[in-house]
C-alpha atoms as a PDB file:
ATOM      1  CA  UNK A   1       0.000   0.000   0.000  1.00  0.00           C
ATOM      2  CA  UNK A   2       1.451   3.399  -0.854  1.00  0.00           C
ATOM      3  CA  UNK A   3      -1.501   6.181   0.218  1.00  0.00           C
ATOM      4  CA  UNK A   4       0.234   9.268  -0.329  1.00  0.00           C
ATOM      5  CA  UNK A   5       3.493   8.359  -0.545  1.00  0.00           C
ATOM      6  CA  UNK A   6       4.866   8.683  -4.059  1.00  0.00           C
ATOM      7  CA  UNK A   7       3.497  12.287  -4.034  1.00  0.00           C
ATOM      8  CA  UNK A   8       6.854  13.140  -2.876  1.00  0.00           C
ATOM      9  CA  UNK A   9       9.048  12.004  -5.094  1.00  0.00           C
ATOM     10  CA  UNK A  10      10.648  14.285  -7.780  1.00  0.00           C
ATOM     11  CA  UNK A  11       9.432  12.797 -11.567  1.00  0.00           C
ATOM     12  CA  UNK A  12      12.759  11.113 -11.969  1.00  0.00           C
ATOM     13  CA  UNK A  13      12.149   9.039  -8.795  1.00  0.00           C
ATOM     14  CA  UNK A  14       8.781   7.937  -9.457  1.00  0.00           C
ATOM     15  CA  UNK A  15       9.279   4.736 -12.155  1.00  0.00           C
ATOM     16  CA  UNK A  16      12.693   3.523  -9.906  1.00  0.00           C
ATOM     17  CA  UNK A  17      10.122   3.718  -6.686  1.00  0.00           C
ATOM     18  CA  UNK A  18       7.385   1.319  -8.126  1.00  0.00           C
ATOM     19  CA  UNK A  19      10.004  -0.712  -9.687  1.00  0.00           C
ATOM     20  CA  UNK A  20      11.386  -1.579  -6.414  1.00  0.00           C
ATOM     21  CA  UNK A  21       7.468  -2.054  -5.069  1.00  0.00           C
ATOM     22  CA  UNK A  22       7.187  -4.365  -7.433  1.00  0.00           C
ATOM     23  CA  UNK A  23      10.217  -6.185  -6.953  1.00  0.00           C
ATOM     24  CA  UNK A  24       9.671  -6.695  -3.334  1.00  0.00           C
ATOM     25  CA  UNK A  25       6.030  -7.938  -3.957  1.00  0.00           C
ATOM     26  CA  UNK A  26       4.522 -11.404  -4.499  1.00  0.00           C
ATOM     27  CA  UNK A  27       3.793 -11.882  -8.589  1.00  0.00           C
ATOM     28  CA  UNK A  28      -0.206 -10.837  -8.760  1.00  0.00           C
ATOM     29  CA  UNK A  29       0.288  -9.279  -5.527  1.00  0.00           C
ATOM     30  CA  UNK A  30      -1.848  -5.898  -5.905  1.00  0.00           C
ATOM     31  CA  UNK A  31      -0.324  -2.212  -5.187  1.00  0.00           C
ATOM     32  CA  UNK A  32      -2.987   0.356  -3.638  1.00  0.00           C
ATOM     33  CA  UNK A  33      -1.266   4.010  -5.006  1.00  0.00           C
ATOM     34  CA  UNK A  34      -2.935   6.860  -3.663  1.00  0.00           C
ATOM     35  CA  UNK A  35      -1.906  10.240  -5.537  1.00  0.00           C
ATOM     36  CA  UNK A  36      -3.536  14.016  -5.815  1.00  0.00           C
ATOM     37  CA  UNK A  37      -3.849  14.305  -9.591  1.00  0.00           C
ATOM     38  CA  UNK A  38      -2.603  16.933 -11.459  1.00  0.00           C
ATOM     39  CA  UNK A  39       0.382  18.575 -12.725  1.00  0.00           C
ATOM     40  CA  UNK A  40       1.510  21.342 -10.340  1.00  0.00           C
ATOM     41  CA  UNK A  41       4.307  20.833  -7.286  1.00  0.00           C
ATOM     42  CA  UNK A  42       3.005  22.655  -4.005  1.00  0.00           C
ATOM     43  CA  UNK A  43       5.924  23.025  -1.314  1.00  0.00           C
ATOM     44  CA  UNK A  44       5.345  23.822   2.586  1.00  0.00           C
ATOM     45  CA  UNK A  45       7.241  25.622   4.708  1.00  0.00           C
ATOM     46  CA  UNK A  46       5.069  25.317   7.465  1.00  0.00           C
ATOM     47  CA  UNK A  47       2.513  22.724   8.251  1.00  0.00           C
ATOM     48  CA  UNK A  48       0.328  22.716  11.110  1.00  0.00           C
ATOM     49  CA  UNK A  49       2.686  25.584  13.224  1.00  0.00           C
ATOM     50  CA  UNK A  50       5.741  23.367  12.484  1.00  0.00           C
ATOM     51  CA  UNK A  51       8.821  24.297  10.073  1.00  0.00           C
ATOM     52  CA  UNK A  52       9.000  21.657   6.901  1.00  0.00           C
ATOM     53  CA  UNK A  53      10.578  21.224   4.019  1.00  0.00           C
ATOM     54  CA  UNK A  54       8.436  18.818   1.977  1.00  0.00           C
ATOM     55  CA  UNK A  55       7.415  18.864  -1.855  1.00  0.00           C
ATOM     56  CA  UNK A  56       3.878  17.220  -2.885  1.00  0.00           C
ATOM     57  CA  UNK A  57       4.059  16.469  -6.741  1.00  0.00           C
ATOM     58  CA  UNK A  58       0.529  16.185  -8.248  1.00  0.00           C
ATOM     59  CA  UNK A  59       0.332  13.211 -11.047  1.00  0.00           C
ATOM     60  CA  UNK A  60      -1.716  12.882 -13.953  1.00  0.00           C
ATOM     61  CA  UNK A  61      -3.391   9.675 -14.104  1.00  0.00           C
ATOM     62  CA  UNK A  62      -1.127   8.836 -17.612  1.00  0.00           C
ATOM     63  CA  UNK A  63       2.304   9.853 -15.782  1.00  0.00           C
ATOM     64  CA  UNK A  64       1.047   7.540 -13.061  1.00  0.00           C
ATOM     65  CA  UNK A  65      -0.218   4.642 -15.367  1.00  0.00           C
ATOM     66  CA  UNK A  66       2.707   5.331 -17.341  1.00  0.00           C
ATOM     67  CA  UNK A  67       5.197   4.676 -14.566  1.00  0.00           C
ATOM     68  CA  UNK A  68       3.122   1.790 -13.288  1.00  0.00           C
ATOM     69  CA  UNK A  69       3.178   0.013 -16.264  1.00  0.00           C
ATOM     70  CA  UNK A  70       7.378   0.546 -17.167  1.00  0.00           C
ATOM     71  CA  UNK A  71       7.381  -0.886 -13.636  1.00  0.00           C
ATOM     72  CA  UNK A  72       5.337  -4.153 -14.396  1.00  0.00           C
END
């Protein structure tokens, strides 16, 4: 399960990350992704009265599927 978890890796990231998912899971094991579509990269410096640092890349659903799929 990865709910809101690839949302912060950069683009170049993404297909390496759910490569290794799938690597480390059973074969017709199922993956649960949970992303916020879209396009746009929205960065905190504060969240909830603490000091972050923290990127949240938005996916379309074809970068997503795309990256999926190159990842078997």
């Amino acid at each position: 399960m990865a709910l809101y978890s690839v949302i912060h890796l950069a683009p170049d990231e993404l297909r390496p990350a759910l490569a290794e998912a799938r690597r480390v899971l059973r074969p017709g094991a199922p993956l649960l992704v949970a992303v916020h579509l879209g396009s746009e990269v929205r960065h905190l410096d504060e969240w909830w009265g603490h000091r972050v640092d923290v990127d949240f890349h938005f996916l379309t659903g074809e970068t997503l599927l795309g990256a999926l799929g190159d990842a078997g």
